[in-house]
N, C-alpha and C. Protein backbone atom coordinates (compact mmCIF):
# COMPACT_ATOMS: atom_id res chain seq x y z
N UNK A 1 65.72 52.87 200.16
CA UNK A 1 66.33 52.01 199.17
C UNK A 1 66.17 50.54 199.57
N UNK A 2 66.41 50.30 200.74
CA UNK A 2 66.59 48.81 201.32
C UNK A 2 65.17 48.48 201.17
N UNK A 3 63.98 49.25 201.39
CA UNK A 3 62.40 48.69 201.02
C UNK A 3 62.25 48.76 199.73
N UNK A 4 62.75 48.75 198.70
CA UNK A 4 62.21 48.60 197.65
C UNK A 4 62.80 47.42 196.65
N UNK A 5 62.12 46.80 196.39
CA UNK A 5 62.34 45.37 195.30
C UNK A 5 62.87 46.14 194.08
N UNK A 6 62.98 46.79 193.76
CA UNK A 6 62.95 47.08 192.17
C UNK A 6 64.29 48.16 192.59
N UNK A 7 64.92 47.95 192.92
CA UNK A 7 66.51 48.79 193.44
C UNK A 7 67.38 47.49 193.48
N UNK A 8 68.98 47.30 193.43
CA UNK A 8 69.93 46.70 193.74
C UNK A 8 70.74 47.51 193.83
N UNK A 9 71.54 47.34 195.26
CA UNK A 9 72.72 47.83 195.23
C UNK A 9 74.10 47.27 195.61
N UNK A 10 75.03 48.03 195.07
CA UNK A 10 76.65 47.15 195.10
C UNK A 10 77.69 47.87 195.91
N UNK A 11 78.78 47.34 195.78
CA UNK A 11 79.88 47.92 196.66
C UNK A 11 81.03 47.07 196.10
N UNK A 12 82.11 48.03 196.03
CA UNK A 12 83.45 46.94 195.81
C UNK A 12 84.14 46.14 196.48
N UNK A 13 84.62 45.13 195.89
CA UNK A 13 84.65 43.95 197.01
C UNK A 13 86.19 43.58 197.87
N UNK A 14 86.46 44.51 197.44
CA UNK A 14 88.11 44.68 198.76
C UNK A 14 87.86 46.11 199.17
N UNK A 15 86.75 46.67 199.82
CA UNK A 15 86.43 47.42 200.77
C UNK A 15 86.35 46.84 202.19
N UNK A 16 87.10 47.93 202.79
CA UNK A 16 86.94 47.54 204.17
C UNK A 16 85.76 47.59 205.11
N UNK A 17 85.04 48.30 204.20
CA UNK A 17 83.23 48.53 205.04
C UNK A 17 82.48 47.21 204.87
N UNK A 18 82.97 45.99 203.65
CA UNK A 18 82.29 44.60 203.76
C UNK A 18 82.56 44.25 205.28
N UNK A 19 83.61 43.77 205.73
CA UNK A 19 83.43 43.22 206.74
C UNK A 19 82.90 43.90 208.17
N UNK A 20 82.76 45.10 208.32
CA UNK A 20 81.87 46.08 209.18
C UNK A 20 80.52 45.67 208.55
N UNK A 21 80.38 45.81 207.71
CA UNK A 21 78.73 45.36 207.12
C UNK A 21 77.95 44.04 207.58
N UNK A 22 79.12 43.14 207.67
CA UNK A 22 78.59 41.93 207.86
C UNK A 22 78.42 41.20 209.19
N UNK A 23 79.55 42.24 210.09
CA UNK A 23 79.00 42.10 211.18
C UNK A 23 78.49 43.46 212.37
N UNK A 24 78.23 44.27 211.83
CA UNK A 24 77.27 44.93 212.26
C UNK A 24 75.66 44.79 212.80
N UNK A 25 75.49 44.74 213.75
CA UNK A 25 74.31 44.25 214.20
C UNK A 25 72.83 45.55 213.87
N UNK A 26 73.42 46.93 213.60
CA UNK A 26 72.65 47.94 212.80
C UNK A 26 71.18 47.15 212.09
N UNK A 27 70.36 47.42 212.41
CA UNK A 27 69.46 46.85 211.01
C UNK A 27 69.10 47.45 209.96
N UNK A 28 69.63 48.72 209.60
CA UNK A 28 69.82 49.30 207.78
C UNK A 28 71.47 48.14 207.48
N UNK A 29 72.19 48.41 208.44
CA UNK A 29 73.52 47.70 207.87
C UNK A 29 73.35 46.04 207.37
N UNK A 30 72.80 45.45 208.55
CA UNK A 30 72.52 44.16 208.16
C UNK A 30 71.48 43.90 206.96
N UNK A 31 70.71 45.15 206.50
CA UNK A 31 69.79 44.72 205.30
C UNK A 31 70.53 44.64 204.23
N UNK A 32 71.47 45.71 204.07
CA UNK A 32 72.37 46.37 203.44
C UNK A 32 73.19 45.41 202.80
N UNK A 33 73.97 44.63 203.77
CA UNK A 33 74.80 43.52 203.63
C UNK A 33 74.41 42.56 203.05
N UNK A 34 72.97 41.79 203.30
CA UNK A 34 72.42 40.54 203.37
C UNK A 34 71.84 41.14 201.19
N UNK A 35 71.27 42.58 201.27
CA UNK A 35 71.09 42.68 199.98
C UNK A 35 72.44 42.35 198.89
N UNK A 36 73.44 42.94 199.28
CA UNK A 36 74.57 42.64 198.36
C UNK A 36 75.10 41.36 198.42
N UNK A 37 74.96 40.68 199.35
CA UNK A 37 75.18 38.95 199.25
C UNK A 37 74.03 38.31 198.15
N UNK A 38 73.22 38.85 198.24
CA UNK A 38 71.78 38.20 197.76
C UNK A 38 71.94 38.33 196.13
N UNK A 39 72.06 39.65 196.10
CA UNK A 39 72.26 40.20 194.32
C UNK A 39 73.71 39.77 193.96
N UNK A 40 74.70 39.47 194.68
CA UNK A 40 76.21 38.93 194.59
C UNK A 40 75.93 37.53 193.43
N UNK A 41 75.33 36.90 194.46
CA UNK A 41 74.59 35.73 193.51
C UNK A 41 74.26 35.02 192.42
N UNK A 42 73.55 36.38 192.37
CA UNK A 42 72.75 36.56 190.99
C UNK A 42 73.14 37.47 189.87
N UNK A 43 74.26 38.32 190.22
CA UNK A 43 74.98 39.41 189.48
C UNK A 43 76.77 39.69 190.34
N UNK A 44 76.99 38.89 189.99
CA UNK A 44 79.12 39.12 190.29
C UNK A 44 79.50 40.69 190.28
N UNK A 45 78.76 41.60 189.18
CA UNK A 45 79.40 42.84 188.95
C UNK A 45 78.73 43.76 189.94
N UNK A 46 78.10 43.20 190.90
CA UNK A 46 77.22 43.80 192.03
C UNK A 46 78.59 44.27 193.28
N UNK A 47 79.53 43.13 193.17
CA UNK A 47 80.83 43.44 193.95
C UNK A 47 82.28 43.39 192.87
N UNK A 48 82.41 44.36 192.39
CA UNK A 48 82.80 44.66 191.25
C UNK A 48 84.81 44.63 192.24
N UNK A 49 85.46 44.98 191.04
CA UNK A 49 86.85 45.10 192.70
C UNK A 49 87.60 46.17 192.06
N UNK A 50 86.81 47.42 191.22
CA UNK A 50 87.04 48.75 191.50
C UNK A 50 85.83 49.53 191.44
N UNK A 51 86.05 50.90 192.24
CA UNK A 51 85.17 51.82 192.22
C UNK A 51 84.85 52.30 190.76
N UNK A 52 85.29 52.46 189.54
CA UNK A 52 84.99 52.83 188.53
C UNK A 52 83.90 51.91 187.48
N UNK A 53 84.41 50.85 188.20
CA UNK A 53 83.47 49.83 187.33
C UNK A 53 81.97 49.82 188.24
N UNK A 54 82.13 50.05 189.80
CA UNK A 54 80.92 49.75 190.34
C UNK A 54 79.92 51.12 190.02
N UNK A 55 80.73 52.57 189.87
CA UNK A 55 80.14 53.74 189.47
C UNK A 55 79.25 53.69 187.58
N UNK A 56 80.39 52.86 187.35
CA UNK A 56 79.61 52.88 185.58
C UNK A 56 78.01 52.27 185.73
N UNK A 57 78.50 51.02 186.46
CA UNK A 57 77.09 50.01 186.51
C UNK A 57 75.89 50.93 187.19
N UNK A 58 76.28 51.92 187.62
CA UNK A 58 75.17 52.53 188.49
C UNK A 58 74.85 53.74 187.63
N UNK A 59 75.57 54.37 186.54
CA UNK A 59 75.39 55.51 185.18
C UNK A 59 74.41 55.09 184.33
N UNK A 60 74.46 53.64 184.24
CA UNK A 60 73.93 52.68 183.03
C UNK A 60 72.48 52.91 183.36
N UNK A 61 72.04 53.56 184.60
CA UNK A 61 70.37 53.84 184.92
C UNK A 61 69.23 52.66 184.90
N UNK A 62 70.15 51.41 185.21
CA UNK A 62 69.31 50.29 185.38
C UNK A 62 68.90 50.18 186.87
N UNK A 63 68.62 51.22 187.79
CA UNK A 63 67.52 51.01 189.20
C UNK A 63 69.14 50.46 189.93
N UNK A 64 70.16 50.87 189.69
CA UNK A 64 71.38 50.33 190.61
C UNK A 64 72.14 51.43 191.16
N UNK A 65 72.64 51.21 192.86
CA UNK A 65 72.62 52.15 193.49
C UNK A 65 74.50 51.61 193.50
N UNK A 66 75.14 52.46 193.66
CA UNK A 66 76.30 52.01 194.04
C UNK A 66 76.66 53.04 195.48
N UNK A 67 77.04 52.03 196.85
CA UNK A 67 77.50 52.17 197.95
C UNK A 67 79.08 52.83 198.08
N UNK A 68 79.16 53.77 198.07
CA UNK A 68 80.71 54.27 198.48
C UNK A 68 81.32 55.01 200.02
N UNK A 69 82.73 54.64 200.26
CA UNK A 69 83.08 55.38 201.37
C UNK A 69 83.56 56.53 201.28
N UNK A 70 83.42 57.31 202.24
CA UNK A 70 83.58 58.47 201.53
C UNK A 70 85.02 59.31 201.16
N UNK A 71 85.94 58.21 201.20
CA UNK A 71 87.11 58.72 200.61
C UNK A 71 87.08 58.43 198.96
N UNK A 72 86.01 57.59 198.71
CA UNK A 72 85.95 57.24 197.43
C UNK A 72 84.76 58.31 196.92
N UNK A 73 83.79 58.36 197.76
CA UNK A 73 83.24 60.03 197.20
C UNK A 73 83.70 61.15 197.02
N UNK A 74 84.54 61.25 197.36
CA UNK A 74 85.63 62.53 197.51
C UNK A 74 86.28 62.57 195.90
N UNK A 75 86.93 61.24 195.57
CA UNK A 75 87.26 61.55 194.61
C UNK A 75 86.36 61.32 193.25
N UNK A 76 85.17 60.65 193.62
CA UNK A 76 83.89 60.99 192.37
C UNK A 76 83.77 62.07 191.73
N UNK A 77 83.74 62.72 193.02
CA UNK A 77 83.08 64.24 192.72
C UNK A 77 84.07 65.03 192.16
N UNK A 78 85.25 64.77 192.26
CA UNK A 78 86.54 65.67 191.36
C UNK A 78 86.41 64.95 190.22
N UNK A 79 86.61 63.46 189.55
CA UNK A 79 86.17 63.07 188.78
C UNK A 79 84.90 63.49 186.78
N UNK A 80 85.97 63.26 186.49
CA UNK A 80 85.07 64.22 185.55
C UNK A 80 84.62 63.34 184.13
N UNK A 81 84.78 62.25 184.32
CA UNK A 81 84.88 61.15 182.97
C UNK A 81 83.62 60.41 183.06
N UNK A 82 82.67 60.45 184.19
CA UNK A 82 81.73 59.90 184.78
C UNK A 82 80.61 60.61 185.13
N UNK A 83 79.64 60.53 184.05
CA UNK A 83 78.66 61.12 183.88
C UNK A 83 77.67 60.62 184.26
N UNK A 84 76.09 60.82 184.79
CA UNK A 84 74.93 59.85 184.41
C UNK A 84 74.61 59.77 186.03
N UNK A 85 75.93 60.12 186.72
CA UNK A 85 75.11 59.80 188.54
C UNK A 85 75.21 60.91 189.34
N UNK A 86 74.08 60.62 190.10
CA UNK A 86 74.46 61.84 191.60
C UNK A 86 74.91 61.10 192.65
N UNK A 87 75.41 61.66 193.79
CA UNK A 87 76.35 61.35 194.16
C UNK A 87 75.78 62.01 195.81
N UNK A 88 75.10 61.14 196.90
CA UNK A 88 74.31 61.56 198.28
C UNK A 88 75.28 61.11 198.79
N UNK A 89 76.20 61.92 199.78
CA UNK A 89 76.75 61.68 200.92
C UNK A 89 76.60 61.40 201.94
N UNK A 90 76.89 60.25 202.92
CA UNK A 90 76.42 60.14 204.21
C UNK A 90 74.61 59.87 204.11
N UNK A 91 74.59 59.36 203.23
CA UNK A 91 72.66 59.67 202.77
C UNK A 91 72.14 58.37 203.62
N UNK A 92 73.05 57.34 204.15
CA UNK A 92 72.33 56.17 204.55
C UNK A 92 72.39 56.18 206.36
N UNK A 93 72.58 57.19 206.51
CA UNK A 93 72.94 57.13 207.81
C UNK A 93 73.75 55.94 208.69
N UNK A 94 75.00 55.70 207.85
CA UNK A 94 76.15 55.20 208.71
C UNK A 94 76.97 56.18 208.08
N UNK A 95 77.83 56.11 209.27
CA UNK A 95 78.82 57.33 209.02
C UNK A 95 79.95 56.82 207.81
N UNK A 96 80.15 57.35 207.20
CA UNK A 96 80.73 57.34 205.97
C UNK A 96 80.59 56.51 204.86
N UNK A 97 79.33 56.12 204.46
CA UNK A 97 78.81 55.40 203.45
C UNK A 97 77.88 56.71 202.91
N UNK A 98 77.87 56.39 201.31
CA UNK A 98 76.77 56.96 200.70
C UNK A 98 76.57 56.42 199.70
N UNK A 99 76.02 57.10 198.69
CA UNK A 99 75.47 56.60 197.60
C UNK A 99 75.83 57.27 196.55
N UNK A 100 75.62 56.55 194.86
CA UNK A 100 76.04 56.95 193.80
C UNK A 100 75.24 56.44 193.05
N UNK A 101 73.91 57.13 192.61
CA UNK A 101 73.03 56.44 192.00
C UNK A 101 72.15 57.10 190.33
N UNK A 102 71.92 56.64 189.45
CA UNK A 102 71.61 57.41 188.36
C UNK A 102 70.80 58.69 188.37
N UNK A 103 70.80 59.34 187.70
CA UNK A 103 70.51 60.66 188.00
C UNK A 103 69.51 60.92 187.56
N UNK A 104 68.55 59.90 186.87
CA UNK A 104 67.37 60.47 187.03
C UNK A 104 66.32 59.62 187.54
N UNK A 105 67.41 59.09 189.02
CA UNK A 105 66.26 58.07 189.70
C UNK A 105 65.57 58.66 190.80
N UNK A 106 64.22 58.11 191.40
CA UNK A 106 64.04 58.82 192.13
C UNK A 106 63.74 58.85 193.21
N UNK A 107 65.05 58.03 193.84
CA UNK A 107 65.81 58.20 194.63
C UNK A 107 66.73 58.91 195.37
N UNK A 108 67.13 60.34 193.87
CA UNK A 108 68.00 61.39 194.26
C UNK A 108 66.98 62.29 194.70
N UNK A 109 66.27 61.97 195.51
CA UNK A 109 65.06 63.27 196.24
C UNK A 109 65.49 62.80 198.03
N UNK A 110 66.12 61.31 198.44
CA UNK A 110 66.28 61.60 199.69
C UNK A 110 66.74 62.01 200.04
């Protein structure tokens, strides 16, 4: 995800994984971070300040990945009003981040 130009991804912005993100010296984390500052920018709803709004933006199947922890995956997946995404756990290899991304991107193959 982090190599590809034609992806953006978000996260909500009173998560406690921003500030682990930002100073994490990781280099998926620091791409990670430096991408959502970058698209922050240029798109506000990229750090949205709930999970429902950052999950819609990522249904809408515009190439947008939405970043979740996984107490907030937990309750996606019980979730039933929210259609349009799949939902990779632990898919980025930091421990408890994953992803929530449209479902017929194809991206849901990693």
């Amino acid at each position: 995800m982090i190599g590809r130009h034609d992806y953006r991804w978000g996260h909500f912005n009173n998560s406690t994984f921003l500030p682990i993100l930002a100073e994490d010296e990781n280099p998926t984390a620091r791409a990670i971070f430096t991408g959502l500052v970058n698209f922050a920018a240029e798109d506000p709803e990229i750090l949205p300040s709930s999970v429902e709004s950052l999950v819609l933006k990522a249904a809408k199947g515009d190439k947008f990945v939405a970043i979740l922890d996984s107490f907030h995956m937990k309750g996606l997946s019980q979730m039933q009003k929210i259609h349009g995404v799949k939902v990779l756990s632990d898919s980025l290899g930091i421990n408890g981040l994953g992803l929530a991304l449209p479902i017929d991107s194809e991206l849901t193959e990693i």
